[in-house]
Structures are given as C-alpha cells and as structure tokens.
Protein backbone atom coordinates (compact mmCIF):
# COMPACT_ATOMS: atom_id res chain seq x y z
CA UNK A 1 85.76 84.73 101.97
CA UNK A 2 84.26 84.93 105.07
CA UNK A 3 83.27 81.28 105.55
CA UNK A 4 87.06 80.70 105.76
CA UNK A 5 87.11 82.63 108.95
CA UNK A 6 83.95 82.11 110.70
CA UNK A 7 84.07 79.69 113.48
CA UNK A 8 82.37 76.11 112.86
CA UNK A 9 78.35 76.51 114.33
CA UNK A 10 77.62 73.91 117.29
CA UNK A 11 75.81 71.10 116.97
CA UNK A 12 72.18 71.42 116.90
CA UNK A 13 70.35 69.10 119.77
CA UNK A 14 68.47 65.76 119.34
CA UNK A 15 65.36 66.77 118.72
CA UNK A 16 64.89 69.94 116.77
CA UNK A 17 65.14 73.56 118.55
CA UNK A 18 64.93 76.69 117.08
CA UNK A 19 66.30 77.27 113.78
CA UNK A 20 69.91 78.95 114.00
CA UNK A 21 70.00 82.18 111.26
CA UNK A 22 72.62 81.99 109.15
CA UNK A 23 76.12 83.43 109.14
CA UNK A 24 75.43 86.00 106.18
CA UNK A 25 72.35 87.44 107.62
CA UNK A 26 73.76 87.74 110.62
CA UNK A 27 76.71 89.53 109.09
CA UNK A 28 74.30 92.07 107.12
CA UNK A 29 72.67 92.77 110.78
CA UNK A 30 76.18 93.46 112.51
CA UNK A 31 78.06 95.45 109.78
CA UNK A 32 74.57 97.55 109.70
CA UNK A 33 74.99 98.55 113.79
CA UNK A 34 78.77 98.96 112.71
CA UNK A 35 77.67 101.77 109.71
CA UNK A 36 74.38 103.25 111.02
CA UNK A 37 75.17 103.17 114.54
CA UNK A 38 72.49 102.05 116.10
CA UNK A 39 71.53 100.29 119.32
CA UNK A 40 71.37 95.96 119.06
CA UNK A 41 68.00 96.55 120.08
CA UNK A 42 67.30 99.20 117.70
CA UNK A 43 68.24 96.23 114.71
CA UNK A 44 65.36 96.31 112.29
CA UNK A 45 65.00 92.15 112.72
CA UNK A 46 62.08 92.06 109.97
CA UNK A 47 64.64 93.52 107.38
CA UNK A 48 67.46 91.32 108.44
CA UNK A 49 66.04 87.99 110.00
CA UNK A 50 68.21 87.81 113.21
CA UNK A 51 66.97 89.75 116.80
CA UNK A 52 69.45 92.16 118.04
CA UNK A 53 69.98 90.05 120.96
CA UNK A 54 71.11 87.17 118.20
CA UNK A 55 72.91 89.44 116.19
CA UNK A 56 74.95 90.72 119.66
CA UNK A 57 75.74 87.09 120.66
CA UNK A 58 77.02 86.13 117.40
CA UNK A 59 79.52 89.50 117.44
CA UNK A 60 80.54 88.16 120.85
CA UNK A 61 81.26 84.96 119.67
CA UNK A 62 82.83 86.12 116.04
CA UNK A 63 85.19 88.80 118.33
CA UNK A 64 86.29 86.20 120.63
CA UNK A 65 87.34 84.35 117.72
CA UNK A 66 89.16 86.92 116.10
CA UNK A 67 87.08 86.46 113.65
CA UNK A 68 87.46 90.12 112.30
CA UNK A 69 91.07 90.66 112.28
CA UNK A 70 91.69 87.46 110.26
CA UNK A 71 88.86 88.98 107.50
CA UNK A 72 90.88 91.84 107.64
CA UNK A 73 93.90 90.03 107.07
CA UNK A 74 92.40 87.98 104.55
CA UNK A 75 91.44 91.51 102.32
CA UNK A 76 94.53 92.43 102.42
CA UNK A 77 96.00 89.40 101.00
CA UNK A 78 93.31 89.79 98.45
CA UNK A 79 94.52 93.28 97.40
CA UNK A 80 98.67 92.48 97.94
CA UNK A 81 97.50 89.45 95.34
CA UNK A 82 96.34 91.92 93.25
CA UNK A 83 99.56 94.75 94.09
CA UNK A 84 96.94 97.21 95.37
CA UNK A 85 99.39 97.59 98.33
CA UNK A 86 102.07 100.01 98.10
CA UNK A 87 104.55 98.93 100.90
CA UNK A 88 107.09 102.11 99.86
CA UNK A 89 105.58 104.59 102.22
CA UNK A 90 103.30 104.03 105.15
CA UNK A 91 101.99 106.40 108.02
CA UNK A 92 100.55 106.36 111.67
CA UNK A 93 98.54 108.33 113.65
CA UNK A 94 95.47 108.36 116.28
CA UNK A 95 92.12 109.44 116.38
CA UNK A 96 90.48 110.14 120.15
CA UNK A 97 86.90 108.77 120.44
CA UNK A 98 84.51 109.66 123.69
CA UNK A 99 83.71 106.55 125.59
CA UNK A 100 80.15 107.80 127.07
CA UNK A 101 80.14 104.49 129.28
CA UNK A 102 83.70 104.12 130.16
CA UNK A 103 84.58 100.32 130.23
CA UNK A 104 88.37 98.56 129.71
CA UNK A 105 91.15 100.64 127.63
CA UNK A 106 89.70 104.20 128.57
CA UNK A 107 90.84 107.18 130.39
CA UNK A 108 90.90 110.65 130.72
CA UNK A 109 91.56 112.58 127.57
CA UNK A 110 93.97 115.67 127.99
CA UNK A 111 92.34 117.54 124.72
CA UNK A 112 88.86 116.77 126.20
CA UNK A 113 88.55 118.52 129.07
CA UNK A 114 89.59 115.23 130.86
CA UNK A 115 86.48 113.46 129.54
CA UNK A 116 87.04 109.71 129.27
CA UNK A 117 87.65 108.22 126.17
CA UNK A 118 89.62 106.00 123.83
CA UNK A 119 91.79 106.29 120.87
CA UNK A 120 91.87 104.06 117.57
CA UNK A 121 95.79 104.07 116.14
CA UNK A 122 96.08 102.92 113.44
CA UNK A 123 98.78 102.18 110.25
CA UNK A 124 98.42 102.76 106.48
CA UNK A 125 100.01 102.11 103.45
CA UNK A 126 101.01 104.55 100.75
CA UNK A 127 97.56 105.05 99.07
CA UNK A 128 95.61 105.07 103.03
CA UNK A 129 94.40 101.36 102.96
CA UNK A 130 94.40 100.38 107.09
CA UNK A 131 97.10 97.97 107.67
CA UNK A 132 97.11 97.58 111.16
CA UNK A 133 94.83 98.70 114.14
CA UNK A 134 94.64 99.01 117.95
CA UNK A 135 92.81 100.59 120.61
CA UNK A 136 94.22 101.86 124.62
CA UNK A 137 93.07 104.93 126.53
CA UNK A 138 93.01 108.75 125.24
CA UNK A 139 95.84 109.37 128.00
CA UNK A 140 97.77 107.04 126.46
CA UNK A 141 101.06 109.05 124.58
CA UNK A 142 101.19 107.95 120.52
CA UNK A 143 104.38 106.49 120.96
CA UNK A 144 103.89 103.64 123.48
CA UNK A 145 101.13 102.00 120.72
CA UNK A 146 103.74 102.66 117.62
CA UNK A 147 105.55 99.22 118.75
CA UNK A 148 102.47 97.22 118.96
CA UNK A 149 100.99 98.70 116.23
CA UNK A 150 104.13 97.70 113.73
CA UNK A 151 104.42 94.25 115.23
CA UNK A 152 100.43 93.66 114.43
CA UNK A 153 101.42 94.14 110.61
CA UNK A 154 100.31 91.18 109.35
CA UNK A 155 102.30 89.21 106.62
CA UNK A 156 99.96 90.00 103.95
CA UNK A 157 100.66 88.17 100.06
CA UNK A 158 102.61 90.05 97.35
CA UNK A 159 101.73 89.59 93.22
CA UNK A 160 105.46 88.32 93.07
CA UNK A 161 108.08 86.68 96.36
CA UNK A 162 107.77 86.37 99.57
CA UNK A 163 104.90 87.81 101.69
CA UNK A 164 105.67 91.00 103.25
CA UNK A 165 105.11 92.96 106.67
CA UNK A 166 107.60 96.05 106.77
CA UNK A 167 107.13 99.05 105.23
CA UNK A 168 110.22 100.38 103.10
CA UNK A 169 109.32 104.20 105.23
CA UNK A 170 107.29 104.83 107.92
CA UNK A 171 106.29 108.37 108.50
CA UNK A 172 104.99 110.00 111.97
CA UNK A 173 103.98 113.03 113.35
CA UNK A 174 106.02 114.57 116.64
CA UNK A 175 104.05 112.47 118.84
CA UNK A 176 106.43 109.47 117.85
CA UNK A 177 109.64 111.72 118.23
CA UNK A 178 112.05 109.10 120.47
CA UNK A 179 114.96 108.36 119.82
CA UNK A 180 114.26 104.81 120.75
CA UNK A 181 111.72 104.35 118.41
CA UNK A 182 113.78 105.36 115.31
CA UNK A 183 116.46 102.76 116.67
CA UNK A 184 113.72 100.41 117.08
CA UNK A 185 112.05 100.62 113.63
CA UNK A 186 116.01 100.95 112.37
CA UNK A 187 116.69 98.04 113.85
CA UNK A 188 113.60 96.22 111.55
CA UNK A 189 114.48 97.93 108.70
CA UNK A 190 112.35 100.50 108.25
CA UNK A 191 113.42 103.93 107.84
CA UNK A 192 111.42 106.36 110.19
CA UNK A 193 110.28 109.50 109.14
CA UNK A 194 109.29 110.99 112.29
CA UNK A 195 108.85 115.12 112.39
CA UNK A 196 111.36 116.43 115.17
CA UNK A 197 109.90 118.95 117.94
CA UNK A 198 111.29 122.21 116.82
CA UNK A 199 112.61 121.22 113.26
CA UNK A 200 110.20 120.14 111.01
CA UNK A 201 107.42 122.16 110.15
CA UNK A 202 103.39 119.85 109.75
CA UNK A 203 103.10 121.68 106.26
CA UNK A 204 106.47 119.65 105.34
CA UNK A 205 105.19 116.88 107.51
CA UNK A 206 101.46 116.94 105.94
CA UNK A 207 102.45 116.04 101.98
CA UNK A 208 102.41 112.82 103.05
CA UNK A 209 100.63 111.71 105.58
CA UNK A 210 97.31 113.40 104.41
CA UNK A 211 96.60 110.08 103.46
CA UNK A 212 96.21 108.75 106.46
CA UNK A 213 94.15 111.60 108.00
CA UNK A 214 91.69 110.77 104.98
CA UNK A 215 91.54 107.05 106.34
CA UNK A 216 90.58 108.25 109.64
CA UNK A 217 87.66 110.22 108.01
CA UNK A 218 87.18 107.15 106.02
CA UNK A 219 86.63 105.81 109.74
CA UNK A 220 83.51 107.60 110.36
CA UNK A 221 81.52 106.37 108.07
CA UNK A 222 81.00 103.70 110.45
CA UNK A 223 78.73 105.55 112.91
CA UNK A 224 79.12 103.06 115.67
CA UNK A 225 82.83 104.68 116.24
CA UNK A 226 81.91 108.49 116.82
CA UNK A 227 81.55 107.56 120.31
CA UNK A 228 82.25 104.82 121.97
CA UNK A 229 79.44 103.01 123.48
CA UNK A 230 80.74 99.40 124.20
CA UNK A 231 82.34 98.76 127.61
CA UNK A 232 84.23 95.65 126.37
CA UNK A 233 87.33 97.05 124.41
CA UNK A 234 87.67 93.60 122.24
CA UNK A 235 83.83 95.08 121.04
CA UNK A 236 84.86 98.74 120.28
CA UNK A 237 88.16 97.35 118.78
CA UNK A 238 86.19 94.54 116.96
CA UNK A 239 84.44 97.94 115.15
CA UNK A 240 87.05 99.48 114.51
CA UNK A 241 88.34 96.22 112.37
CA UNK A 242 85.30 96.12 110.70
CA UNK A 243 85.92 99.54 109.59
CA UNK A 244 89.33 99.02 107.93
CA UNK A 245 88.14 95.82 106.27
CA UNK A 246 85.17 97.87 104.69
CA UNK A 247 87.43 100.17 103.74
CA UNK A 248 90.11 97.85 101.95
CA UNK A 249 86.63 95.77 100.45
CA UNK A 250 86.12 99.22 98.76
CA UNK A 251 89.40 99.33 97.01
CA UNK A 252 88.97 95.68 96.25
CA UNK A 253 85.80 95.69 94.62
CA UNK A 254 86.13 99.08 92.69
C-alpha cells in the first residue's frame, strides 16, 4: 500500500555512490520518532539501517509530497471497502499541544497561561476512526477550522455506490455554536448537531461524542505529538497524519 504513494526515488549517478536505504526501512525509522518520540538524532540507526539525518530528509521529502495524507486516504478506502466506516454520525473537536520552539501555525494559548502552542482538529466517524485532520494556532477559535476541516473529507470508497464524503450528522461541542455554520453544513447536507450556549447540557452533549475524545487519547500514543517540537507546521501536521493512519491500520488489521 504504501508503494502506491511514495514518490518515485531519483536516479542514482554514473558511477556508483552510496547505496540509497530503502523506502520500508526508512518508514520503520520515521513511524518509530512518530510513536516513541524521540529526537532524529536519537534514531537507533543500527536497529533500523537509515541515520537520523536520512531518515529526516526522507520525512521532508515524503511530507512535501503529501505523501501521508494520501496513505491516510488510502486506509480509509481500505476500511469503507470493507464498511468499517459508519458515515451516520460523525464528531469534531480539538486538542491544544505546547509548541516548545514556536515555528509556523502557533500562538498564544488562552487555557495555557498564554504559552505558545498549536492545536490538532480533527473529524471522526461514528465508531472514532480519524477522518479528517488539520493543524493552526491554540488562539485560533474551533469554529474557523470546522469549514476546512469538512471540506478535507476525503471521498473515501463504500462496500456498495458511489464513494462518499458527508456525514449523514455531524455533532459539535459549543465551540462550533454559529449560526453560519449550521447554514453552512445545511447547505451540504449534513445535519449539525452543535450544543447551544445556555441550552444543552455536555452530559447530553457527551453520549456521543465520547468517541471522539477517545481518538484524541488514541492520539497520544504517538509521543512525538505531546509537545510540539517541529517548527515547520507541514512536519507537526505530517505527525499528526501518521497518527490517524495508525490508528485506522489498527481497525484494519484487527
């Protein structure tokens, strides 16, 4: 599967050079820095072949190439193959992450003591499978990244029809309550299911969107998002896919 997304490797020279690893080694070494969180030059090369330097210039190369949102998107289609999606109910909410070295997409977070940082938002299906993720600063408000994040829905295979991309419900805490964002997601149809300030109570709220709070503790099991350490955002996003597409290779290989 992951030969149909990896970029072509370029031609060697005339005359030899040094040997270029190969793509699943080099794979082993990143997803390893994505799960134990350690430095690129903390990489245990003996154990996986490639240096930390090579295995950071091939995540470079394999981000820049998108190469981990299409292996996300190529999971999913995978699991809607298989009807391991349930498309009846999703949810959405954010996570806040401390970015210790600041960088792109960061700013001040208002529940940190005004320490920068970074949140991961994020979109599951029924069960808490990712289905679509972004990054932006912790001072940015939940609702300007619900748009984006609904858009970045893939079309993702069903078992029978057409390929599919909208939720039947989508369900949101009161950090989504606009009235512009219900006509929006209306408008797409998708019903929202978005608590009202005021009204509706997070115990009513909670039954079910617990699912999606699991996903983002699902989320930490890759150590390399507690904090955020890479300045580049397409590198701290780039983790963040390889997160949800461990997470849906779980339900796919179970």
């Amino acid at each position: 599967m992951f030969q149909r997304v990896v970029p072509e490797p370029p031609s060697r020279p005339q005359g030899g050079g040094r040997r270029r690893h190969g793509d699943r080694e080099v794979l082993a070494a990143i997803v390893f820095v994505a799960t134990s969180g350690c430095t690129w030059q903390q990489l245990p090369s003996a154990s996986f072949g490639p240096s930390g330097a090579t295995a950071h210039r091939r995540f470079t190369e394999w981000s820049k190439a998108r190469v981990w949102a299409k292996l996300h998107r190529l999971v999913l289609d995978e699991l809607g193959a298989r009807g391991e999606l349930d498309w009846s109910r999703c949810a959405v909410d954010s996570v806040n992450m401390r970015a210790l070295k600041r960088g792109s997409l960061t700013g001040p977070n208002p529940v940190d003591r005004g320490k920068f940082g970074s949140k991961i938002h994020l979109i599951t299906e029924r069960t808490g499978l990712p289905l679509s993720v972004g990054i932006s600063g912790a001072n940015m408000h939940d609702s300007q990244a619900l748009v984006p994040l609904v858009q970045g829905v893939p079309p993702v295979r069903s078992r029978r029809g057409r390929r599919r991309r909208r939720p039947g419900r989508l369900h949101g805490d009161k950090g989504y309550d606009c009235n512009h964002l219900r006509r929006w997601l209306r408008g797409r149809g998708i019903t929202p299911r978005i608590a009202r300030k005021g009204k509706d109570s997070g115990q009513r709220l909670g039954r079910h969107r617990w699912t999606i709070e699991r996903t983002m503790a699902w989320l930490a099991g890759c150590r390399s998002l507690h904090r955020r350490y890479e300045r580049k955002a397409s590198h701290f996003l780039a983790f963040a896919s390889i997160a949800c597409t461990l997470i849906c290779l779980g339900r796919l290989t179970r």
